[in-house]
Protein backbone atom coordinates (compact mmCIF):
# COMPACT_ATOMS: atom_id res chain seq x y z
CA UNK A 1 53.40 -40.37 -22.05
CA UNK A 2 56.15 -38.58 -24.28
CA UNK A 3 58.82 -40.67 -22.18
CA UNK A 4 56.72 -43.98 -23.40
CA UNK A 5 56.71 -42.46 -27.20
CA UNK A 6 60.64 -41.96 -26.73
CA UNK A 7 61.64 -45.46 -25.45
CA UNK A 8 58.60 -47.13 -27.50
CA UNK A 9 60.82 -45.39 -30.40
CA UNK A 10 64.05 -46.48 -28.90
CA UNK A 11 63.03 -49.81 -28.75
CA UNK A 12 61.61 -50.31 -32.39
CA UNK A 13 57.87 -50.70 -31.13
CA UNK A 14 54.70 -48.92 -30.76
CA UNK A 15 53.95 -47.38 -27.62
CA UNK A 16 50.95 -49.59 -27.30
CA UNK A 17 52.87 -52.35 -27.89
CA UNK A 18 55.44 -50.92 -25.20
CA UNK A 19 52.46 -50.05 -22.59
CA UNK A 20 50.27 -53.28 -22.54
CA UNK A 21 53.70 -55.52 -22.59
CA UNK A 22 54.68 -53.82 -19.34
CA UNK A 23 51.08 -54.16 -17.93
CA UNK A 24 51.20 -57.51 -19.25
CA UNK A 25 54.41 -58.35 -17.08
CA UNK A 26 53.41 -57.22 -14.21
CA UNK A 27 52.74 -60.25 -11.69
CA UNK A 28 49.07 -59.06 -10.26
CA UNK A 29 47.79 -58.55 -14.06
CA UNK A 30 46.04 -61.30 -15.21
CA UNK A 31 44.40 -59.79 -18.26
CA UNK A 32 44.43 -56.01 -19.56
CA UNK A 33 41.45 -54.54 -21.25
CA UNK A 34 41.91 -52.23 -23.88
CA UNK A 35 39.80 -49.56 -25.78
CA UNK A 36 39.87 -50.52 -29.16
CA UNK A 37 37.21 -49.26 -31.45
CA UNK A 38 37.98 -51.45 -34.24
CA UNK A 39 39.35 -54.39 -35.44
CA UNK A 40 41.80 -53.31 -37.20
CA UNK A 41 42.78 -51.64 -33.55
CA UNK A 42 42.08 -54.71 -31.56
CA UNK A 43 44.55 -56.61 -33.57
CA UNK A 44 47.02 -54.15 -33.40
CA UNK A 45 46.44 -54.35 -29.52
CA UNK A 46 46.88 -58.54 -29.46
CA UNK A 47 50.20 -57.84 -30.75
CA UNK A 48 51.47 -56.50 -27.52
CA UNK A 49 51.11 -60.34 -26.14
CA UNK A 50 53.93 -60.99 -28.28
CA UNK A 51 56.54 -58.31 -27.00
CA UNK A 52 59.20 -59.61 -24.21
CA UNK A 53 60.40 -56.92 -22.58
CA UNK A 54 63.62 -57.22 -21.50
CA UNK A 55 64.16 -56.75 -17.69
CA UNK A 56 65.76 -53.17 -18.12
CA UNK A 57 63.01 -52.17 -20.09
CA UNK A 58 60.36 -53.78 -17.83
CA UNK A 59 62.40 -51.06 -15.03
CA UNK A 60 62.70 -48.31 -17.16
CA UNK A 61 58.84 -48.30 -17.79
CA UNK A 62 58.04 -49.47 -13.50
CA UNK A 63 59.88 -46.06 -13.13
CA UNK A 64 57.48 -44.03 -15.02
CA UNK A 65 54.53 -45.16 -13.39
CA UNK A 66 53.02 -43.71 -10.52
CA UNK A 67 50.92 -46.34 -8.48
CA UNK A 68 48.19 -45.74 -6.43
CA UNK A 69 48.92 -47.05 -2.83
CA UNK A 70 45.87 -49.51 -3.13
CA UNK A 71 47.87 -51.56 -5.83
CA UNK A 72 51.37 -51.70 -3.79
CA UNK A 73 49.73 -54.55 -1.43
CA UNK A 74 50.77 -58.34 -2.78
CA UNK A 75 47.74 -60.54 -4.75
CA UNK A 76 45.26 -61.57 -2.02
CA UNK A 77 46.00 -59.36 0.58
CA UNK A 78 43.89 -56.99 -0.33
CA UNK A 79 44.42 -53.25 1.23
CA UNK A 80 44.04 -52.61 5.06
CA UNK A 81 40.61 -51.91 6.49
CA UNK A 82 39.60 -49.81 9.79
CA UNK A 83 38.73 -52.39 12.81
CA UNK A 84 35.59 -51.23 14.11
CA UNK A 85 34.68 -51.30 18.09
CA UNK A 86 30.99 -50.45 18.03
CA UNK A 87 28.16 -52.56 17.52
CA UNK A 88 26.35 -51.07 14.75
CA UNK A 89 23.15 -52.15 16.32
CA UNK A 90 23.35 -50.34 18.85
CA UNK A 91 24.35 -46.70 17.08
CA UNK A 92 20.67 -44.56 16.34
């Protein structure tokens, strides 16, 4: 988070702004939800739609994140599963 808050500086935008543009980017994110309690918030939120990051800064802030191994598989192929061998019928 503090290395968001520095480059979010850096870069002349919120950190917000900075975090839901890069979720935004991302090419399995079709829509982000966010937490806003308030208008006021929410419309500070919709302004993140309108930040471009530039493809350094769309790296910089891929580098930061840590991704859970069920997101690294491509849209629609969904994560691995266990085959099974036994009827589970027959198991009791």
């Amino acid at each position: 988070a503090r290395e968001v808050d520095r480059l979010s500086r850096e870069w002349g935008r919120q950190p917000y702004q900075v975090s839901l543009a890069w979720l935004l980017s991302r090419p399995a994110v079709a829509s982000v939800i966010v937490g806003a309690e308030t208008p006021d918030e929410l419309r500070a939120n919709a302004t993140a739609a309108d930040v471009q990051l530039e493809p350094a800064q769309r790296d910089a802030l891929t580098a930061l994140a840590n991704e859970p191994a069920a997101f690294e598989h491509r849209a629609g192929d969904g994560p691995e599963r266990p085959t099974t061998t036994a009827d589970p019928a027959s198991t009791g």
